[in-house]
PDB file of N, CA and C in Angstrom:
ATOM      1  N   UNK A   1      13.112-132.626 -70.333  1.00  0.00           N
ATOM      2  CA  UNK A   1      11.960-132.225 -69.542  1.00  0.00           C
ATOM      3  C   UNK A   1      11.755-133.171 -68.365  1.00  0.00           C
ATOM      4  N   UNK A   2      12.090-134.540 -68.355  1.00  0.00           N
ATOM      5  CA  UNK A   2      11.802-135.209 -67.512  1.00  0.00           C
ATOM      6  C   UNK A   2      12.664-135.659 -66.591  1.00  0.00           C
ATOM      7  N   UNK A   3      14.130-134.986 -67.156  1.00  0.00           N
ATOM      8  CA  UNK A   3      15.227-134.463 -65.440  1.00  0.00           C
ATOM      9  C   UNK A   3      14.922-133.326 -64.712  1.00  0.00           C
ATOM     10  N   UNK A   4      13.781-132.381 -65.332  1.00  0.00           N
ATOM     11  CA  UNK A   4      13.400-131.080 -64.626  1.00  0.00           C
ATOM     12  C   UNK A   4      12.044-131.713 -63.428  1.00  0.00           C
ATOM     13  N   UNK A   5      11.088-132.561 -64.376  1.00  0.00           N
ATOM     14  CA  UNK A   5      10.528-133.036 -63.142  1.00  0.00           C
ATOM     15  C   UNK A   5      11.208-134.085 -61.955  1.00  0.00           C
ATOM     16  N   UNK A   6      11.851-135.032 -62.752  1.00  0.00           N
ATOM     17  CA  UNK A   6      12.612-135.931 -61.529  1.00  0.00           C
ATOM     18  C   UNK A   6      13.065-134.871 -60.375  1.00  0.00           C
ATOM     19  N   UNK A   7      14.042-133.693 -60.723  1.00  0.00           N
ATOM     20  CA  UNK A   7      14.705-133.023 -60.046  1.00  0.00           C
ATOM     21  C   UNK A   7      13.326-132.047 -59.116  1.00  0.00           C
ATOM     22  N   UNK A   8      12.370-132.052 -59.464  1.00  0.00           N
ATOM     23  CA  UNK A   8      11.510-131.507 -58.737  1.00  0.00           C
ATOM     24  C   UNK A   8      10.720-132.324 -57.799  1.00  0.00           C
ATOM     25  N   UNK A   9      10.559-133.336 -58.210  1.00  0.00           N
ATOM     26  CA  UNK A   9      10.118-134.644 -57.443  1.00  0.00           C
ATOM     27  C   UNK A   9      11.107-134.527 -56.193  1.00  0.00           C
ATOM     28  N   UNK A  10      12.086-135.036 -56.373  1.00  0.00           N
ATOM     29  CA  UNK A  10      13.089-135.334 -55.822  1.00  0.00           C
ATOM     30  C   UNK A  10      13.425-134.153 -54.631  1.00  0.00           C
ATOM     31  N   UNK A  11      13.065-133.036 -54.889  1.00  0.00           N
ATOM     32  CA  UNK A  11      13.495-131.784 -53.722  1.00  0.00           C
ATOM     33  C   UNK A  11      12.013-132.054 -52.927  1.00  0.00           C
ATOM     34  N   UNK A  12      11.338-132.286 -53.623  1.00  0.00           N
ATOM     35  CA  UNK A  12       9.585-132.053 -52.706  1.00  0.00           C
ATOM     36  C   UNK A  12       9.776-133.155 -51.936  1.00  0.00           C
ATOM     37  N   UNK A  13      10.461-134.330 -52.142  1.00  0.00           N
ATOM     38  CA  UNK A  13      10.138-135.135 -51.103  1.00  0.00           C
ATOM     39  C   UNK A  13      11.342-134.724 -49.797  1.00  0.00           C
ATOM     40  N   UNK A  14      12.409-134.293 -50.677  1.00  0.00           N
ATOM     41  CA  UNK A  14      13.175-133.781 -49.354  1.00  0.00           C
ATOM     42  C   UNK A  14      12.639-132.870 -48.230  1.00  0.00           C
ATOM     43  N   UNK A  15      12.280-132.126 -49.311  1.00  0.00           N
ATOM     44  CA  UNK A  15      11.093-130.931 -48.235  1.00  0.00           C
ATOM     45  C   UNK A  15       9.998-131.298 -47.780  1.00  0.00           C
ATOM     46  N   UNK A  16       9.486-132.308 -47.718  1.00  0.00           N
ATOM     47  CA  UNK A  16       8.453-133.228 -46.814  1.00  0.00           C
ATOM     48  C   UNK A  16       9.329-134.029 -45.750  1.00  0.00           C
ATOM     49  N   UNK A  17      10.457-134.529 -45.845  1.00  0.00           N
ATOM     50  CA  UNK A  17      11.136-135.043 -45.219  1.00  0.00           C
ATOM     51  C   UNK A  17      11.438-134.290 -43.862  1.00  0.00           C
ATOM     52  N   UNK A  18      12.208-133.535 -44.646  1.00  0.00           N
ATOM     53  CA  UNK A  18      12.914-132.211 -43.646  1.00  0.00           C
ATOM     54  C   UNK A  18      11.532-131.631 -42.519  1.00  0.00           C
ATOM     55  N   UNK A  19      10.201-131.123 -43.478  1.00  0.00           N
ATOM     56  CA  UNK A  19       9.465-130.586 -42.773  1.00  0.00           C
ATOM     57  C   UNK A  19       8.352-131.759 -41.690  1.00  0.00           C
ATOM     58  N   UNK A  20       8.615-132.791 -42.090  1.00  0.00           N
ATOM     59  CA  UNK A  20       8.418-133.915 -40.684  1.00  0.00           C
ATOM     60  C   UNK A  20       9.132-133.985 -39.880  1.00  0.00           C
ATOM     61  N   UNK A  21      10.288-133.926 -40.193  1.00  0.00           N
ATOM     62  CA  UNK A  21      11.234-134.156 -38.627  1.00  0.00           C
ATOM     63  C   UNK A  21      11.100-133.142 -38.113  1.00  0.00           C
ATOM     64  N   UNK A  22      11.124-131.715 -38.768  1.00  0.00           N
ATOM     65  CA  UNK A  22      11.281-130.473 -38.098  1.00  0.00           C
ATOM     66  C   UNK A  22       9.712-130.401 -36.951  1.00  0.00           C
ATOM     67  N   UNK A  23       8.240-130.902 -37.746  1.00  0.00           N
ATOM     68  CA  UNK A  23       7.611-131.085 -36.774  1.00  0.00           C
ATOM     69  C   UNK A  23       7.618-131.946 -35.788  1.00  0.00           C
ATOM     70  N   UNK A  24       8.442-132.933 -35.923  1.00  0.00           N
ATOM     71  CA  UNK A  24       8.332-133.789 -34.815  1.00  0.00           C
ATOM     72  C   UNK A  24       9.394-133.191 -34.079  1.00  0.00           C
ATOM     73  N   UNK A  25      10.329-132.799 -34.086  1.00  0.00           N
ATOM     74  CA  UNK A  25      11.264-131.844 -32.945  1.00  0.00           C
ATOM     75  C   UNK A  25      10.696-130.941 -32.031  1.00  0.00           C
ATOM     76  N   UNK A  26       9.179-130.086 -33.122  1.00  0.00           N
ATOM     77  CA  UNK A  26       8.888-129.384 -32.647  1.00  0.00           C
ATOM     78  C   UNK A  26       7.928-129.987 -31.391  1.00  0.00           C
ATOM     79  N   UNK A  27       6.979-131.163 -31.424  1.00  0.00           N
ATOM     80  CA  UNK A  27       6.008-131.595 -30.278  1.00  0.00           C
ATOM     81  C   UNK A  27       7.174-131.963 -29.579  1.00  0.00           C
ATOM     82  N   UNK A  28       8.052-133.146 -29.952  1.00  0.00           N
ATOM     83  CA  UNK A  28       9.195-133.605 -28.815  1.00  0.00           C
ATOM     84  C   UNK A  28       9.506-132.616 -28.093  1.00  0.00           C
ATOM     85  N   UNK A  29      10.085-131.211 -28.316  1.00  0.00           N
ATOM     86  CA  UNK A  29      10.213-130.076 -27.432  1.00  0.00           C
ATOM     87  C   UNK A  29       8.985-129.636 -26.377  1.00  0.00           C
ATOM     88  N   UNK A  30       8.015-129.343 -27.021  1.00  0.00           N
ATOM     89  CA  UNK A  30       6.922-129.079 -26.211  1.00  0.00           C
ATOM     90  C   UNK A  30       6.469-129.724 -25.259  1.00  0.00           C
ATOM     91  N   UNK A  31       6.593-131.006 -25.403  1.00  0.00           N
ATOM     92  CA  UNK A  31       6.479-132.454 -24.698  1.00  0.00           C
ATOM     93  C   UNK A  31       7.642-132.103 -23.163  1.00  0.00           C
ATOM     94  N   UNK A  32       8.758-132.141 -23.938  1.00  0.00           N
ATOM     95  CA  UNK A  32      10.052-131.967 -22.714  1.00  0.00           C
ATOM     96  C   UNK A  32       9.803-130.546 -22.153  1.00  0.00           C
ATOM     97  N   UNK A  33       9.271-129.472 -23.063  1.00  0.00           N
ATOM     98  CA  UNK A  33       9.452-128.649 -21.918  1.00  0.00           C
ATOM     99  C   UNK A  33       7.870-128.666 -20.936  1.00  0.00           C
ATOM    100  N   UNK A  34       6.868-129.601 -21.221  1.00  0.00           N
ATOM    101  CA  UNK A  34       5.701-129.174 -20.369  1.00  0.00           C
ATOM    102  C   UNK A  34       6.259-130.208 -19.187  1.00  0.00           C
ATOM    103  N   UNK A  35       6.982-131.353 -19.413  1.00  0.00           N
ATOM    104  CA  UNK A  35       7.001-132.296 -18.971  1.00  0.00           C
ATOM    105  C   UNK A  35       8.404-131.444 -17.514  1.00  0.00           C
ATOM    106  N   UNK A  36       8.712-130.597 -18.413  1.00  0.00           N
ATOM    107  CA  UNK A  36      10.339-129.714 -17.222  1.00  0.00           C
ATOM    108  C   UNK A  36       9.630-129.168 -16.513  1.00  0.00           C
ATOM    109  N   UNK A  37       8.174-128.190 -16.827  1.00  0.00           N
ATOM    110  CA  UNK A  37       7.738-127.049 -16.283  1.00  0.00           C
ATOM    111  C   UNK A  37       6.991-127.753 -15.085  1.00  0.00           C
ATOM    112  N   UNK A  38       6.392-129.266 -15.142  1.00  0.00           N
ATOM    113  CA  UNK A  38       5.483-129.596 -14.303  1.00  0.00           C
ATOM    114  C   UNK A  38       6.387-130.146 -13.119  1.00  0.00           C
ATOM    115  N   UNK A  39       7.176-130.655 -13.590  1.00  0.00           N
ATOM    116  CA  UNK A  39       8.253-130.982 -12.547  1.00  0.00           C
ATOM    117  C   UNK A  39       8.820-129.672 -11.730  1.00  0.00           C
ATOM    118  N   UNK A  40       9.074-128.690 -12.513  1.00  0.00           N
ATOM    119  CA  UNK A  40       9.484-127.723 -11.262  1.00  0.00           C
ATOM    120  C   UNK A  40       8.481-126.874 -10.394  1.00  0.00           C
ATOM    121  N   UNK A  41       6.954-126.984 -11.393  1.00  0.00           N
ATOM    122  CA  UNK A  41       5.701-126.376 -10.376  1.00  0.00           C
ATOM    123  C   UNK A  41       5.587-127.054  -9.019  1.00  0.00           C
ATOM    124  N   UNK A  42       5.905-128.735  -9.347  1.00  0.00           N
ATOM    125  CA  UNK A  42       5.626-129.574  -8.374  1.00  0.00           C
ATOM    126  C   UNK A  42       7.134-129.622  -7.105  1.00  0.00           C
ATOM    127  N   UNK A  43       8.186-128.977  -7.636  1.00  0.00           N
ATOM    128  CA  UNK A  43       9.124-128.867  -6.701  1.00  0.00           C
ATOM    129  C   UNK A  43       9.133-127.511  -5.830  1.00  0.00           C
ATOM    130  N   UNK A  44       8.510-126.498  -6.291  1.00  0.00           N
ATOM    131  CA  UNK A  44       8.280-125.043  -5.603  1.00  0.00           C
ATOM    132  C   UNK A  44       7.309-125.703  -4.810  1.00  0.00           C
ATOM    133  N   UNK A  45       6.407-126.169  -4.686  1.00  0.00           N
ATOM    134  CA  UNK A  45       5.280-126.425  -3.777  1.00  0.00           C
ATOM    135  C   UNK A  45       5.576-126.643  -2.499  1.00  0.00           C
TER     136      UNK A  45
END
């Protein structure tokens, strides 16, 4: 019983893992692309 929880432990933190980086990719993107979009508003001008 208590390799079924280890083994459940053990995936949840992967999947906290995984799902932090995946949010931090996600602002880093948003970041680069507001940071692309303002740069080219400011080059059409």
């Amino acid at each position: 019983m208590s390799a079924i929880a280890g083994s459940i432990l053990g995936y949840s933190v992967k999947a906290v893992i995984f799902a932090a980086v995946a949010y931090a990719g996600i602002i880093c993107g948003k970041k680069f692309r507001d940071k692309k979009d303002a740069a080219k508003a400011l080059e059409s001008k």
